[in-house]
C-alpha atoms as a PDB file:
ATOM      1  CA  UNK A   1     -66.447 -13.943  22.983  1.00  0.00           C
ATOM      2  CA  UNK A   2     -63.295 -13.167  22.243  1.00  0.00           C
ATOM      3  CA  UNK A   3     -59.804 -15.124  22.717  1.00  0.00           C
ATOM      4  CA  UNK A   4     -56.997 -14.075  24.902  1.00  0.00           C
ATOM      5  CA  UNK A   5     -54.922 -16.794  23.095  1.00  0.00           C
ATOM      6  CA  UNK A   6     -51.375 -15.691  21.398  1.00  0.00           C
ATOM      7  CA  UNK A   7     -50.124 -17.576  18.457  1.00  0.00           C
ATOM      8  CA  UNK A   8     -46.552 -17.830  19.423  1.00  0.00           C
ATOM      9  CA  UNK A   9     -44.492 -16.476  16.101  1.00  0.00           C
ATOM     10  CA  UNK A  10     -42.106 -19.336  15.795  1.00  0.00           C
ATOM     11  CA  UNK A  11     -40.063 -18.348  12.243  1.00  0.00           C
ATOM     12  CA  UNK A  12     -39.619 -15.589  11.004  1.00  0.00           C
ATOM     13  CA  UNK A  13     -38.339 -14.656   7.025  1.00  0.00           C
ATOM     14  CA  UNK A  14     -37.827 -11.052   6.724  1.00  0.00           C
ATOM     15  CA  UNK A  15     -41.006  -9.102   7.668  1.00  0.00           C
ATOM     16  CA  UNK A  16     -43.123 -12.235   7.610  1.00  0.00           C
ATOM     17  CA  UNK A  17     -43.938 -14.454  10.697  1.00  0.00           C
ATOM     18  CA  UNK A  18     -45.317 -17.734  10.650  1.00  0.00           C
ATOM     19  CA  UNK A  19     -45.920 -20.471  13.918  1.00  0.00           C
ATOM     20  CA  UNK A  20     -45.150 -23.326  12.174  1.00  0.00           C
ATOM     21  CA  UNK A  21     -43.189 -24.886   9.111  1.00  0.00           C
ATOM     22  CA  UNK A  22     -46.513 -25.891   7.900  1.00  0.00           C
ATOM     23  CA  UNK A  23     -47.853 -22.431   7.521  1.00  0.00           C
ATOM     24  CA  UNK A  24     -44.096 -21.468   5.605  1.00  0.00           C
ATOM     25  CA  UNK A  25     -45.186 -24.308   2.874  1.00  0.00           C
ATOM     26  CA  UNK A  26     -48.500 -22.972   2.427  1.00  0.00           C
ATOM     27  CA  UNK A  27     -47.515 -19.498   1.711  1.00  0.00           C
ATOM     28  CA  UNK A  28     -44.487 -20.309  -0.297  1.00  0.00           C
ATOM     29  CA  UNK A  29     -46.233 -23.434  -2.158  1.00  0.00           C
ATOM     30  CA  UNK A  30     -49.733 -20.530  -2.616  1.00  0.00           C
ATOM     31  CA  UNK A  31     -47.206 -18.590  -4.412  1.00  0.00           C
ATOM     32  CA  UNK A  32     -45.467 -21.119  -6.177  1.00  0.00           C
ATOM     33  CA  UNK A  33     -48.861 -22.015  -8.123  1.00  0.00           C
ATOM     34  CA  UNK A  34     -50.017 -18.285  -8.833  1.00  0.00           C
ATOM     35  CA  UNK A  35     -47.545 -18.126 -11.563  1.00  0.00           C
ATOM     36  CA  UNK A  36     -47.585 -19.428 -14.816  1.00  0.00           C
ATOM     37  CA  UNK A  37     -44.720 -21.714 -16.027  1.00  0.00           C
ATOM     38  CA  UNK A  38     -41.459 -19.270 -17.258  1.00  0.00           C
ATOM     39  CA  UNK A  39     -43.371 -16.168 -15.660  1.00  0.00           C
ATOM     40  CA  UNK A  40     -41.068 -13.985 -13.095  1.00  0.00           C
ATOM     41  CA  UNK A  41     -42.113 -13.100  -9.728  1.00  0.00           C
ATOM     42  CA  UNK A  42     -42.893  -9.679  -8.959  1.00  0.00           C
ATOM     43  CA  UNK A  43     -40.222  -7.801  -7.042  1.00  0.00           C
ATOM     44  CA  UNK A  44     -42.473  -8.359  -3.591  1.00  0.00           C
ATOM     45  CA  UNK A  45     -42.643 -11.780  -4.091  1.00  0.00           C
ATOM     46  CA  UNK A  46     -38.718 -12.278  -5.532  1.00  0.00           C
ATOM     47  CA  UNK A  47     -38.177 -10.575  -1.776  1.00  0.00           C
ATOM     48  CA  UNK A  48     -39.931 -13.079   0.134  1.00  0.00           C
ATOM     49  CA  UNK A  49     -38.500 -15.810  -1.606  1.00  0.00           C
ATOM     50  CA  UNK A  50     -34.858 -14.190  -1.051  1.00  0.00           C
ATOM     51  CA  UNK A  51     -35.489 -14.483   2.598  1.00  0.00           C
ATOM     52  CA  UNK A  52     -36.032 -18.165   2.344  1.00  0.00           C
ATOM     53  CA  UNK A  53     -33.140 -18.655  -0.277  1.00  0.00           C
ATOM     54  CA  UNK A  54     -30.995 -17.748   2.904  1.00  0.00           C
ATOM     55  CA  UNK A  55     -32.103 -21.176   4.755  1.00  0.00           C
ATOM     56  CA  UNK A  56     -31.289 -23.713   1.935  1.00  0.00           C
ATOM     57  CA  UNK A  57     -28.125 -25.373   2.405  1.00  0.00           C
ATOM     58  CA  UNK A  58     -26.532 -24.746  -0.348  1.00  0.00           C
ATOM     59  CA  UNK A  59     -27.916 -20.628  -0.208  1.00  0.00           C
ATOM     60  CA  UNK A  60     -23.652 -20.007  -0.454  1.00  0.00           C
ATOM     61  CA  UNK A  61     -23.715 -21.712  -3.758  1.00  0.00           C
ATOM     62  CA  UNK A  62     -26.904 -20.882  -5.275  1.00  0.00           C
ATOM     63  CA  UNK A  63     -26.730 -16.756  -4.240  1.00  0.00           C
ATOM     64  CA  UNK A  64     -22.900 -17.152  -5.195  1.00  0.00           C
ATOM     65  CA  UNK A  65     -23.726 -15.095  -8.657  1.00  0.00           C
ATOM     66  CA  UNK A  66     -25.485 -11.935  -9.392  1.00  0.00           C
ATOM     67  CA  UNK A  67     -29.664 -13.313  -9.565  1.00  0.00           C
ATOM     68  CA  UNK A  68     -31.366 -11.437 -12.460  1.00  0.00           C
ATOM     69  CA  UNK A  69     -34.715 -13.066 -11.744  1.00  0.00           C
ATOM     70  CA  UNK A  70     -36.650 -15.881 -10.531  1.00  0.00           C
ATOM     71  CA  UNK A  71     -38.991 -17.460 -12.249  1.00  0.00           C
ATOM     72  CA  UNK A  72     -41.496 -20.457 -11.695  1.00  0.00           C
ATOM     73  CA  UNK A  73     -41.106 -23.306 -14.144  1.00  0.00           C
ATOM     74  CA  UNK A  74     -40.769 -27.378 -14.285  1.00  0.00           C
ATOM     75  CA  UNK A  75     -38.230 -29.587 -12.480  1.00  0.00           C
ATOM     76  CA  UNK A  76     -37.882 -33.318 -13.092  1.00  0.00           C
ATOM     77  CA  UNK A  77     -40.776 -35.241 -13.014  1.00  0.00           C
ATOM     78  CA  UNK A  78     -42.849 -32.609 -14.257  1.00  0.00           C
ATOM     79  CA  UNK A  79     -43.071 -31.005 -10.936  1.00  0.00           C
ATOM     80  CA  UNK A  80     -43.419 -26.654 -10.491  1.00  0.00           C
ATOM     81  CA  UNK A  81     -40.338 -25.239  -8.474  1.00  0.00           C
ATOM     82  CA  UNK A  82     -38.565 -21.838  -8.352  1.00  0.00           C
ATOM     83  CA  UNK A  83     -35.616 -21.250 -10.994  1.00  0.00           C
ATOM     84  CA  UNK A  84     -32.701 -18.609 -10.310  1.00  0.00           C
ATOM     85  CA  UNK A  85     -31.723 -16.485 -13.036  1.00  0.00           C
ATOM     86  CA  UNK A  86     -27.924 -15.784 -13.410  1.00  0.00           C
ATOM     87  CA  UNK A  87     -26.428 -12.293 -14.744  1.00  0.00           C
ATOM     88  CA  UNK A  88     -24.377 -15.187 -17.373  1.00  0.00           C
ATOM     89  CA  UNK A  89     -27.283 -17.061 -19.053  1.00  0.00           C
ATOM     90  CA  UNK A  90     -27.428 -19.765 -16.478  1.00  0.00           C
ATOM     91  CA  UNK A  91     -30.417 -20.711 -13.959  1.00  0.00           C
ATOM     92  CA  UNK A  92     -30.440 -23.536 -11.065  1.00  0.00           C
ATOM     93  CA  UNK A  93     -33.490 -24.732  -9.371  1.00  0.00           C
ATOM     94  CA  UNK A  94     -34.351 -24.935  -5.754  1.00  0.00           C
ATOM     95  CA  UNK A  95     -36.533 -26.746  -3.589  1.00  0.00           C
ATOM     96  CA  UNK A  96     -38.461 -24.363  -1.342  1.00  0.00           C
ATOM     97  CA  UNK A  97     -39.391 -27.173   0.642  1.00  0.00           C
ATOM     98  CA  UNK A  98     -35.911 -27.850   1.503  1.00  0.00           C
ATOM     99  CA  UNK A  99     -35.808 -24.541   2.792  1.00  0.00           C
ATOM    100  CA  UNK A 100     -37.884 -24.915   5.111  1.00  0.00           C
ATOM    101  CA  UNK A 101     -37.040 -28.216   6.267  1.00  0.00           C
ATOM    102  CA  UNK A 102     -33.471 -26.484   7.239  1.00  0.00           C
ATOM    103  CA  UNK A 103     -35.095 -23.896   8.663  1.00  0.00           C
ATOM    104  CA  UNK A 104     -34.465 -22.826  12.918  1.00  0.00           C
ATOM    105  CA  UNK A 105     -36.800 -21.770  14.851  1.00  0.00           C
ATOM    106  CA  UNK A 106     -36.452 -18.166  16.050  1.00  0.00           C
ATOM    107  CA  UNK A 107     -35.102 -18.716  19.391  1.00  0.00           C
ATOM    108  CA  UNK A 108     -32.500 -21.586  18.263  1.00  0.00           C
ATOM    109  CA  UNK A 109     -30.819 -19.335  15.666  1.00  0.00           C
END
């Protein structure tokens, strides 16, 4: 038997659609751990995390210089998180969770 049911698409980051903030973490945190530490993302992957760079609060700041690449190594505490890589030498981590936290539904942007 088949469902008539539609999952109702509630964010949406680039081509990618998700119905809640819980299925955003999975798919961000799933790609979070397929890297190894100080490996880059692959250009697909550096796309979709662009798209979710755009809902920190600080995205201004942190896209404010030319990204090289971004790559997957340690924070504090020993945790995994995403590092930007600057056209100068420098990098600055993000929290991807705090993306989505600020992240709007589709229909309240």
């Amino acid at each position: 038997m088949e469902s008539n049911i539609t999952t109702k698409l509630n964010y949406k980051l680039g081509m990618a659609e998700y119905a809640t903030k819980s299925e955003v973490t999975a798919a961000y945190r799933a790609m979070l751990n397929s890297y190894n530490l100080g490996e880059s993302l692959d250009r697909d992957d550096s796309s979709r995390l662009y798209y979710l760079l755009l809902e920190h609060p600080s995205a201004h700041i942190k896209m404010g210089k030319r990204i090289t690449s971004i790559i997957v190594d340690t924070a504090m505490h020993g945790t995994r998180c995403f590092y930007l890589l600057y056209d100068d030498g420098t990098k600055d981590d993000f929290s991807y969770t705090q993306c989505i936290s600020n992240m709007k539904k589709n229909n309240d942007k």
